[in-house]
PDB file of N, CA and C in Angstrom:
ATOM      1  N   UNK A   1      93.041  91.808  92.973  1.00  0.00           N
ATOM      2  CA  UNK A   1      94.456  91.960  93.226  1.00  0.00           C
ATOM      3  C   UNK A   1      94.651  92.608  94.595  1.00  0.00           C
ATOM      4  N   UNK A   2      95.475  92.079  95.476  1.00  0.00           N
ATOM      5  CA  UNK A   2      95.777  92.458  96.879  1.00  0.00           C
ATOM      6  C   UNK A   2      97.136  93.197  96.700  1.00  0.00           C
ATOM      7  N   UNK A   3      97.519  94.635  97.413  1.00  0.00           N
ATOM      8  CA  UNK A   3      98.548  95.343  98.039  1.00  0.00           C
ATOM      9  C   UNK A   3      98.846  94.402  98.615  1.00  0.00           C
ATOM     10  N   UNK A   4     100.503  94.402  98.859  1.00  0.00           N
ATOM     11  CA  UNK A   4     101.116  93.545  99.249  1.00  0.00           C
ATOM     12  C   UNK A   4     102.123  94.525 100.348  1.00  0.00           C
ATOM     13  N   UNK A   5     102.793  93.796 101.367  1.00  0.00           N
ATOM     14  CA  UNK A   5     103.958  94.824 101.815  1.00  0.00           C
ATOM     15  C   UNK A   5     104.858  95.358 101.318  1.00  0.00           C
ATOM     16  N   UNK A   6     105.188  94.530 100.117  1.00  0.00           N
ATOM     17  CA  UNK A   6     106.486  94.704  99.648  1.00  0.00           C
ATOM     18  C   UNK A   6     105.765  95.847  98.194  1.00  0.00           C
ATOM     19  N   UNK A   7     104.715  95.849  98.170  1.00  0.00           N
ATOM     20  CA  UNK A   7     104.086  97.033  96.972  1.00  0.00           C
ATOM     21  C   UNK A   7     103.919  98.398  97.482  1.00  0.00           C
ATOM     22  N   UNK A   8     103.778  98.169  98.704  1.00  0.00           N
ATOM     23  CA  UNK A   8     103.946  99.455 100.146  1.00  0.00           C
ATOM     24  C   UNK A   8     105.040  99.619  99.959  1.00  0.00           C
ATOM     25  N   UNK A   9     105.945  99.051 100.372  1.00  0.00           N
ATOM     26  CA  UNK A   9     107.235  99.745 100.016  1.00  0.00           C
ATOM     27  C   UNK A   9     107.785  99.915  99.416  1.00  0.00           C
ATOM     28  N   UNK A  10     107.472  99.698  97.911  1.00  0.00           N
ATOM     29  CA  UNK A  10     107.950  99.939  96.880  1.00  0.00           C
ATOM     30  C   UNK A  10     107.798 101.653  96.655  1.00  0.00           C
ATOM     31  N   UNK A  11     106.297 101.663  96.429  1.00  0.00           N
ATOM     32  CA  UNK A  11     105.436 102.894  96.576  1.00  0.00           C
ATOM     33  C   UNK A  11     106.249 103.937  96.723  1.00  0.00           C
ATOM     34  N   UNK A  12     106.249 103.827  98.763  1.00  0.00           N
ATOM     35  CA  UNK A  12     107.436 104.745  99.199  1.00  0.00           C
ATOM     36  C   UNK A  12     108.481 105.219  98.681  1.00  0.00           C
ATOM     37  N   UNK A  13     109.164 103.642  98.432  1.00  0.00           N
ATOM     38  CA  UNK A  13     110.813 104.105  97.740  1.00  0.00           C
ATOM     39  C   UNK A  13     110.260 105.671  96.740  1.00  0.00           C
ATOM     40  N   UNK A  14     109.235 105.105  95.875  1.00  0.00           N
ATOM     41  CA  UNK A  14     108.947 105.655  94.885  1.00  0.00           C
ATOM     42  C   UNK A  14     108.819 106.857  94.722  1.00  0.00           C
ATOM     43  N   UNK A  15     108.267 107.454  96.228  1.00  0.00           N
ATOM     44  CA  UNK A  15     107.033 108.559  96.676  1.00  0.00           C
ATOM     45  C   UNK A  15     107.966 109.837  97.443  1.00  0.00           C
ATOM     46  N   UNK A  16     109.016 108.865  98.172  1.00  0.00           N
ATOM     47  CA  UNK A  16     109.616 109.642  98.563  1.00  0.00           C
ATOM     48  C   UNK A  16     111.046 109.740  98.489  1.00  0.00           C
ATOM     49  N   UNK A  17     111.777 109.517  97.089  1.00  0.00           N
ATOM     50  CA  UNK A  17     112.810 108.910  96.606  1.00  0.00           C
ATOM     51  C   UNK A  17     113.588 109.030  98.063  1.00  0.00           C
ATOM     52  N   UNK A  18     113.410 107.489  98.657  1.00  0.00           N
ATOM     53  CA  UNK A  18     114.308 106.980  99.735  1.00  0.00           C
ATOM     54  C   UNK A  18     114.694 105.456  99.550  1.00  0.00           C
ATOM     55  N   UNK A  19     115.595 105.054  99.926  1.00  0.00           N
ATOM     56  CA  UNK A  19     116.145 103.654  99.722  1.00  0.00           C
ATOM     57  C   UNK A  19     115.149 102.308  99.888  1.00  0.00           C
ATOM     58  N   UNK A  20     115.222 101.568  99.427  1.00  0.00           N
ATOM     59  CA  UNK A  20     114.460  99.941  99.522  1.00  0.00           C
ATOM     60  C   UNK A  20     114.763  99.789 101.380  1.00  0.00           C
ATOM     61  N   UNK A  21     115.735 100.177 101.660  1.00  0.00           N
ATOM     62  CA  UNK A  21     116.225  99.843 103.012  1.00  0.00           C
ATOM     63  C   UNK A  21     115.373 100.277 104.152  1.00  0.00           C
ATOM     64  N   UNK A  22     115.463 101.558 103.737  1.00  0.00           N
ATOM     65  CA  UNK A  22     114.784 102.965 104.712  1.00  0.00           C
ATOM     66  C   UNK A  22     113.331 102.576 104.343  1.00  0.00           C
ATOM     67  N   UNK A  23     113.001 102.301 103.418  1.00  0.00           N
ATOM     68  CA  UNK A  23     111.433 102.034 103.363  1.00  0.00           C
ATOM     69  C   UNK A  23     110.829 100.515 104.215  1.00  0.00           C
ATOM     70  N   UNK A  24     111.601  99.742 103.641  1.00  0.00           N
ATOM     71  CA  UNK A  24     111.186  98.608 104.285  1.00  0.00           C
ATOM     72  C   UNK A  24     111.722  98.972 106.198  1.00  0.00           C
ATOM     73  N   UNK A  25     112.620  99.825 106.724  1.00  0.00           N
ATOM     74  CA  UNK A  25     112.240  99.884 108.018  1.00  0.00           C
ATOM     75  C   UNK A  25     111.473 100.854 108.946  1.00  0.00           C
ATOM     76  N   UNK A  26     111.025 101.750 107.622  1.00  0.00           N
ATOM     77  CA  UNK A  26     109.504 102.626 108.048  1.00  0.00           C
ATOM     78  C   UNK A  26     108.696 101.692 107.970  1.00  0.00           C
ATOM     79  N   UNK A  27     108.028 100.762 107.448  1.00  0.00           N
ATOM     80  CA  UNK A  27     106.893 100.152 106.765  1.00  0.00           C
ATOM     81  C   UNK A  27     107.145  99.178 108.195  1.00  0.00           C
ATOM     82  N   UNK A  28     107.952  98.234 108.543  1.00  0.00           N
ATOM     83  CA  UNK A  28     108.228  97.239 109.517  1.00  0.00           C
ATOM     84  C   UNK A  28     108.013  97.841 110.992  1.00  0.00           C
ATOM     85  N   UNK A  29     108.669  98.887 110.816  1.00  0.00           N
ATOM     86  CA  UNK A  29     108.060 100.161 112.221  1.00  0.00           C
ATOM     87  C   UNK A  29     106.899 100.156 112.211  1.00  0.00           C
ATOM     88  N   UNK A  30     106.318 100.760 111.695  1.00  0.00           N
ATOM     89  CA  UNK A  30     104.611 101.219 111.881  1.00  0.00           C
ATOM     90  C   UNK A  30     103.854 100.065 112.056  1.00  0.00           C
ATOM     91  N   UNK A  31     104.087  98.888 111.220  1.00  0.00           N
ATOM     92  CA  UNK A  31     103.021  97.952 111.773  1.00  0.00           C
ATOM     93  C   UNK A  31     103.509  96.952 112.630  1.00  0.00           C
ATOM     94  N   UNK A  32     104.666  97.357 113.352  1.00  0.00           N
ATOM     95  CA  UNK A  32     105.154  96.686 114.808  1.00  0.00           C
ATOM     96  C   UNK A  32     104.539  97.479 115.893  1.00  0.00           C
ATOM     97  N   UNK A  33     104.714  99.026 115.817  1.00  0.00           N
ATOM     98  CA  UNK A  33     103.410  99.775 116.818  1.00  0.00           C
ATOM     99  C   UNK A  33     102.076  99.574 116.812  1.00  0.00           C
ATOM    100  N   UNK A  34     101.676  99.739 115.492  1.00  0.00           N
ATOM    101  CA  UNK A  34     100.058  99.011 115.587  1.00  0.00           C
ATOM    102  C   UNK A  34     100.106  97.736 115.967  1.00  0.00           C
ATOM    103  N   UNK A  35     100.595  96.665 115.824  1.00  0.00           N
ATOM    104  CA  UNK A  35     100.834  95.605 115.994  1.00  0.00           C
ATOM    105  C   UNK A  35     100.250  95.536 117.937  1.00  0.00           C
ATOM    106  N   UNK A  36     101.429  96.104 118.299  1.00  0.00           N
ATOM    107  CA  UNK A  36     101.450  96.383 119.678  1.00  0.00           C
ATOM    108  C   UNK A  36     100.963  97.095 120.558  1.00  0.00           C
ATOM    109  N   UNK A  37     100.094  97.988 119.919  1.00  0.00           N
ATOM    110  CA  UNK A  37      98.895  98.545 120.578  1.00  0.00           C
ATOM    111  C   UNK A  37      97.960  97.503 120.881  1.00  0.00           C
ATOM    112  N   UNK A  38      97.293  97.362 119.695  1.00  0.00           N
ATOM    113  CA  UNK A  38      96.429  96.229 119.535  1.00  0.00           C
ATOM    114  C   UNK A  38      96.584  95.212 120.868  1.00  0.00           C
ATOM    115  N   UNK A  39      97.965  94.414 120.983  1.00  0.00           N
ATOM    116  CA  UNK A  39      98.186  93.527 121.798  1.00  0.00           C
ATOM    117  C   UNK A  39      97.410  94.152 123.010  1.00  0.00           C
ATOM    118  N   UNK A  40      98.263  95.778 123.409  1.00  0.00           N
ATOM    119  CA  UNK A  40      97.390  95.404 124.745  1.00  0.00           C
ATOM    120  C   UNK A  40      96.242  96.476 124.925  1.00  0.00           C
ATOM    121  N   UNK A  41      95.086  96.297 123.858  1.00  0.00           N
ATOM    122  CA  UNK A  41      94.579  96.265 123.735  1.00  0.00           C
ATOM    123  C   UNK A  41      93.626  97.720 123.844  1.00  0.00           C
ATOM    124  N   UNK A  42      94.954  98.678 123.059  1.00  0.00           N
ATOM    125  CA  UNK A  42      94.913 100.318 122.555  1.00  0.00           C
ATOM    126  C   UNK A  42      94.065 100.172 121.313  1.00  0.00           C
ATOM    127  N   UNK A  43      93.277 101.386 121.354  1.00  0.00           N
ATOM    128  CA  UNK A  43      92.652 101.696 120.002  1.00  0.00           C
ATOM    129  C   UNK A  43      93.852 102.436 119.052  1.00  0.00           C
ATOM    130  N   UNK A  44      93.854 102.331 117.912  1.00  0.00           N
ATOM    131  CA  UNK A  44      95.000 102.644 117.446  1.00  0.00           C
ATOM    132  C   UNK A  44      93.708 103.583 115.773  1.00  0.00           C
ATOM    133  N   UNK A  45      93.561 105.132 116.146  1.00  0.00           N
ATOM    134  CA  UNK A  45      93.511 105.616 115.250  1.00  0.00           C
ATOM    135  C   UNK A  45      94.170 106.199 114.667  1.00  0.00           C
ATOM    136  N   UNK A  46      94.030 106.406 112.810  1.00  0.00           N
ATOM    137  CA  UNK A  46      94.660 107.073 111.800  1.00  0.00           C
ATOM    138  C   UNK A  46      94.017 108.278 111.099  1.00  0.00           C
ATOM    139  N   UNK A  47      94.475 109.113 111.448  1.00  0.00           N
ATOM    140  CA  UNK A  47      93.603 110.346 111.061  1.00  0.00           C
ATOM    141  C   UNK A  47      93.362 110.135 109.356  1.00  0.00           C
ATOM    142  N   UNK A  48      92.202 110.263 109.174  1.00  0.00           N
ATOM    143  CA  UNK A  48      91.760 110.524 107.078  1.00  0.00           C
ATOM    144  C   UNK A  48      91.875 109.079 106.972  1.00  0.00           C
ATOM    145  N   UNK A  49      92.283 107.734 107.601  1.00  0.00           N
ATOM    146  CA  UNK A  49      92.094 106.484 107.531  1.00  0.00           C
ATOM    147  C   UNK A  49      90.979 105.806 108.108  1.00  0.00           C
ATOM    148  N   UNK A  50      90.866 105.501 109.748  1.00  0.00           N
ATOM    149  CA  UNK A  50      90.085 104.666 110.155  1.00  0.00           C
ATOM    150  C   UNK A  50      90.692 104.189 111.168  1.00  0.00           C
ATOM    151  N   UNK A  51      89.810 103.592 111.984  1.00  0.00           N
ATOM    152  CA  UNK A  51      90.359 103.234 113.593  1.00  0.00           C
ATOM    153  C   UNK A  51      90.461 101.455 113.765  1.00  0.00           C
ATOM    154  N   UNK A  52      91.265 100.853 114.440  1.00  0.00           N
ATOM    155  CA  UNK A  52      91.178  99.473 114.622  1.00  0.00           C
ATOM    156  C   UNK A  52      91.479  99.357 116.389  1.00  0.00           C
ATOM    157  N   UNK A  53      90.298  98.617 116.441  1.00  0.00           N
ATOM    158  CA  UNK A  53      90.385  98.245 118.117  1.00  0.00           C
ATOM    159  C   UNK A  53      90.330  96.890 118.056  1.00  0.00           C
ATOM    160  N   UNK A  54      90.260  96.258 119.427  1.00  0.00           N
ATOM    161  CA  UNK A  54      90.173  94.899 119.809  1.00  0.00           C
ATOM    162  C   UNK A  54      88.993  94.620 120.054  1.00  0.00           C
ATOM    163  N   UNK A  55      88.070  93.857 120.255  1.00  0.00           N
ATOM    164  CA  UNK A  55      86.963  93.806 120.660  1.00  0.00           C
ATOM    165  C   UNK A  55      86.915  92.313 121.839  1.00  0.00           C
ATOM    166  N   UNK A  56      86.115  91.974 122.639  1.00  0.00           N
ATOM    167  CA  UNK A  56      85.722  90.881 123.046  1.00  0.00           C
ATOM    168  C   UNK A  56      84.657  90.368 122.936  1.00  0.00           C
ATOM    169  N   UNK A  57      84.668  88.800 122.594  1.00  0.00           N
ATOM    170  CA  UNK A  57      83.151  88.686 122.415  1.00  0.00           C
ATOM    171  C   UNK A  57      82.909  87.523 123.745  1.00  0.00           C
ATOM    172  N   UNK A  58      81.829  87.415 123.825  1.00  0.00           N
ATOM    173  CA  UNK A  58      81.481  86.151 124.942  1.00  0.00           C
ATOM    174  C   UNK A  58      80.994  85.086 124.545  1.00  0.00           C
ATOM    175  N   UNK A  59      81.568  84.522 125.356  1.00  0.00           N
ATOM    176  CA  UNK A  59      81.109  82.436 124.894  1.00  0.00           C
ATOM    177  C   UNK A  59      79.493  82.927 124.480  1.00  0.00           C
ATOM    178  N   UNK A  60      79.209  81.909 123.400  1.00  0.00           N
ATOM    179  CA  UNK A  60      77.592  81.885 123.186  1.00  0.00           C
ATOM    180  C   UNK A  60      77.698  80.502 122.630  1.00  0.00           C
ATOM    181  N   UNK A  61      76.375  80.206 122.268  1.00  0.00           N
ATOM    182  CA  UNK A  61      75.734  79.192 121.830  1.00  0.00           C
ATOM    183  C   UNK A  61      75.742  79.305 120.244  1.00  0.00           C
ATOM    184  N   UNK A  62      76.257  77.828 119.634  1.00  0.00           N
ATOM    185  CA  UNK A  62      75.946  78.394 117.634  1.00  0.00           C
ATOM    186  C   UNK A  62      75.131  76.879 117.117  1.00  0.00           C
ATOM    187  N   UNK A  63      75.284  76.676 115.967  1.00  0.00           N
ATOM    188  CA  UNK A  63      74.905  75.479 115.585  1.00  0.00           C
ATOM    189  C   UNK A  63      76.246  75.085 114.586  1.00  0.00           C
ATOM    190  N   UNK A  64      76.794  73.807 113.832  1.00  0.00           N
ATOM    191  CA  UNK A  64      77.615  73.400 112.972  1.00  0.00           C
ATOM    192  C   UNK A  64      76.781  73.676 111.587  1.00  0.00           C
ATOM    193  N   UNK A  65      76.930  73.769 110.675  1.00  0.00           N
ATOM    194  CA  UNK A  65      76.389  74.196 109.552  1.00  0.00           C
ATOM    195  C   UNK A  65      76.240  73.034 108.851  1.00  0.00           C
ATOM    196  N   UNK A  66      77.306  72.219 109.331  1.00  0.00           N
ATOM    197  CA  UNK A  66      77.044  70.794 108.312  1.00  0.00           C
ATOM    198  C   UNK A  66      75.567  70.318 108.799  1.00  0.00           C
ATOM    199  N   UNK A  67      76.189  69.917 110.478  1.00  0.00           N
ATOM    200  CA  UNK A  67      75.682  69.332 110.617  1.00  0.00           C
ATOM    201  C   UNK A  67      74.273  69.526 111.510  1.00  0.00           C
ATOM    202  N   UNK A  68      74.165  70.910 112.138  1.00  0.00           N
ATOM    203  CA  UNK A  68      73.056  71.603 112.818  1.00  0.00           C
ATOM    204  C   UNK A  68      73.117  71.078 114.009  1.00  0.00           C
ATOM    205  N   UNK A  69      74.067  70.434 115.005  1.00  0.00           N
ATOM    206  CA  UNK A  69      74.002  70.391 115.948  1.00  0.00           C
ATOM    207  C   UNK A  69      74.560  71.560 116.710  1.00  0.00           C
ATOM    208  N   UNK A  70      74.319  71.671 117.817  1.00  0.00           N
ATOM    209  CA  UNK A  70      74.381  72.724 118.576  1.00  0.00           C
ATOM    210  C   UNK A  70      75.864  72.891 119.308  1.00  0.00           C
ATOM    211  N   UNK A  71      76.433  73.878 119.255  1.00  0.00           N
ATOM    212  CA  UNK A  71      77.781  73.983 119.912  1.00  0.00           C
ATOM    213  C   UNK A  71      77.992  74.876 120.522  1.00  0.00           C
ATOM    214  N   UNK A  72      79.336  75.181 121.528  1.00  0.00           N
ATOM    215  CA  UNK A  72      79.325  76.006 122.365  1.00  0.00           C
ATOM    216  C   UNK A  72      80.413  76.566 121.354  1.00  0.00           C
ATOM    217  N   UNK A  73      80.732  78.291 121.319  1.00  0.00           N
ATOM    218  CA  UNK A  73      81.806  79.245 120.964  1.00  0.00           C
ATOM    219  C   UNK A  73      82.702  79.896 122.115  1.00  0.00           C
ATOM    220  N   UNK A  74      83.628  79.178 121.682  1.00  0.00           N
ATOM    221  CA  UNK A  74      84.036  80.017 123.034  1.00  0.00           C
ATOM    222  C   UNK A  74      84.608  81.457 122.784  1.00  0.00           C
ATOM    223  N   UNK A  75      85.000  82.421 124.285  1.00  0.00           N
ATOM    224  CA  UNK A  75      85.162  83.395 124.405  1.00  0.00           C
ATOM    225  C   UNK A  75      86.133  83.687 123.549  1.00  0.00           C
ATOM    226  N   UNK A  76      86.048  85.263 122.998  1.00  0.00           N
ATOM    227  CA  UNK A  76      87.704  85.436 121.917  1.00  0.00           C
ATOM    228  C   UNK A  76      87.330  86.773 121.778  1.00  0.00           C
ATOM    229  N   UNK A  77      88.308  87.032 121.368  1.00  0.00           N
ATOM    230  CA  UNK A  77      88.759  88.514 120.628  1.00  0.00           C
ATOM    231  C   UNK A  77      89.031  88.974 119.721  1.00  0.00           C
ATOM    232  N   UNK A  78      88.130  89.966 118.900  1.00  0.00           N
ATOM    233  CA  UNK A  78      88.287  90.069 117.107  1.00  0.00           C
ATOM    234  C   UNK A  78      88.855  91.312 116.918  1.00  0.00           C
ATOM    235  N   UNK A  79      89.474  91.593 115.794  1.00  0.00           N
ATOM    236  CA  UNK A  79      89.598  93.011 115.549  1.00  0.00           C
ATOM    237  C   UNK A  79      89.059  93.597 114.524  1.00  0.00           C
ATOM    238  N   UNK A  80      88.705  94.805 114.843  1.00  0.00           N
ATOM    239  CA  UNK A  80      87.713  95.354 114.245  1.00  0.00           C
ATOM    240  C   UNK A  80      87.941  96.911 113.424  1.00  0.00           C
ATOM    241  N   UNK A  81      87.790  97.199 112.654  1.00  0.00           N
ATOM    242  CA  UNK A  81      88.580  98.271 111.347  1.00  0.00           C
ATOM    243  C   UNK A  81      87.104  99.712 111.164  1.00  0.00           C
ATOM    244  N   UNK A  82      87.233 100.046 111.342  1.00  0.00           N
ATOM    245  CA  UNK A  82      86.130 101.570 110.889  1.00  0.00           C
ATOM    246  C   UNK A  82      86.842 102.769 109.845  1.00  0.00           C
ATOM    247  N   UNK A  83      86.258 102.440 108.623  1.00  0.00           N
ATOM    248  CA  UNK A  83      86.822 103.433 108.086  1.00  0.00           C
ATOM    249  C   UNK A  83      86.490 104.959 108.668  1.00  0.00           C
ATOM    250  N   UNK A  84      86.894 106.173 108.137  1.00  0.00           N
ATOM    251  CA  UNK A  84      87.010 107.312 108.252  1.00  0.00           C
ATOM    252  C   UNK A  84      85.963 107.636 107.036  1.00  0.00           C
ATOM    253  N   UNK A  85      85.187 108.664 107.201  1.00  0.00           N
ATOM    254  CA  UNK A  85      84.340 108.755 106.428  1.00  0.00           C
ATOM    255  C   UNK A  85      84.855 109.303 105.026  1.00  0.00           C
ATOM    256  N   UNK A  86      86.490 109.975 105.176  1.00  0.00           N
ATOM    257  CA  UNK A  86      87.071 110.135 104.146  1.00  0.00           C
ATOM    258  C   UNK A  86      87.509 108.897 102.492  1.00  0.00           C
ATOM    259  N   UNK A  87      87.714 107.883 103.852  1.00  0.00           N
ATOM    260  CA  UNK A  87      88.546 106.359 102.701  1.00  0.00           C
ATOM    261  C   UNK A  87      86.603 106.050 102.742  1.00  0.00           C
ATOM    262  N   UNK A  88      85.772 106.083 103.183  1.00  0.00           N
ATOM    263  CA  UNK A  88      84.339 105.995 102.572  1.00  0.00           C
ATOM    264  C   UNK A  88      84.227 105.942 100.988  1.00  0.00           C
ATOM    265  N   UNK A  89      84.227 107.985 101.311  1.00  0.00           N
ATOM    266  CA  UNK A  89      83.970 108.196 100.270  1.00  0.00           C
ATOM    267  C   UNK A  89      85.102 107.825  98.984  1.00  0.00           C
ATOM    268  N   UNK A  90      86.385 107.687  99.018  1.00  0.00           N
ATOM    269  CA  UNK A  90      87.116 107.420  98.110  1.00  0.00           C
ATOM    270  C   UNK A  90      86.614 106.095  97.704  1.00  0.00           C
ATOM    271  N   UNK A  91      86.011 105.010  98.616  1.00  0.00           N
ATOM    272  CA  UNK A  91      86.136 103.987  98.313  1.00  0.00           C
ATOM    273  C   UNK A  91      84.423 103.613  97.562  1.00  0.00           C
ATOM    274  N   UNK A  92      83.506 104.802  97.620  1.00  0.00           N
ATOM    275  CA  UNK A  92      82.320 104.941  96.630  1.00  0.00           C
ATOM    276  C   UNK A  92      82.264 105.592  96.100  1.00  0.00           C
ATOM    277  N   UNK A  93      83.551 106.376  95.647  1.00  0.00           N
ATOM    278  CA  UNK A  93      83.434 107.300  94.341  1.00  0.00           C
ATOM    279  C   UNK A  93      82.877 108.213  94.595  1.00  0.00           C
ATOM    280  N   UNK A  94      82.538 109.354  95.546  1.00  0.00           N
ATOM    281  CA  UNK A  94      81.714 110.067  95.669  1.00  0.00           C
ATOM    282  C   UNK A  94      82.605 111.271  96.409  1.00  0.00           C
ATOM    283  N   UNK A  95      82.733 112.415  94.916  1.00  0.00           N
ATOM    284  CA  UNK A  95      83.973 113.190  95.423  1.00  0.00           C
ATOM    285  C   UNK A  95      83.385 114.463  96.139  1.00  0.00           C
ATOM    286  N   UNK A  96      84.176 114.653  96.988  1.00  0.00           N
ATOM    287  CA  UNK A  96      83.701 116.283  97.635  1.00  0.00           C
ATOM    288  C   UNK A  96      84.077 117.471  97.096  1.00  0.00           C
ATOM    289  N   UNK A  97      83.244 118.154  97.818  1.00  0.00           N
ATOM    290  CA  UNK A  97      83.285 119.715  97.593  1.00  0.00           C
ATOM    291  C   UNK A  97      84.607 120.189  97.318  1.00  0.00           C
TER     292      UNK A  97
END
């Protein structure tokens, strides 16, 4: 089962008894700034979360899987997520001190 945006903002409403309104234009805010970091090409960390940057990769050489011939990849840009060693541990069960 996937979080959804609209389960994010539900949450909120929930969390911080504030309107469907006000939540959905906190929630639309924040990932229009990350959004736009990203673009030009800011690291955008979250403290107790995890960091997301841009990365570049360079043209290389691959093969097709079907078919094993050889192809060129071209140049691009991925993004890339690092948790915080905090959402780590939440996310292996392994509670602290």
């Amino acid at each position: 089962m996937a979080l959804t945006k609209a389960d994010i903002v539900s949450r909120i409403c929930k969390r911080n008894e504030i309107s469907m309104t006000d939540a959905v234009n906190v929630v639309e805010a924040a990932f229009e700034v990350i959004k736009a970091s990203l673009e030009r090409g800011e690291t955008v960390k979250i403290k107790n979360f995890g960091k997301f940057s841009v990365r570049s990769k360079n043209e290389r050489r691959g093969r097709n899987p079907l078919t094993g011939a050889e192809i060129s990849i071209p140049a691009h840009k991925t993004l890339i997520f690092k948790a915080s060693p905090e959402i780590k541990k939440i996310v292996n069960n392994t509670a602290s001190d």
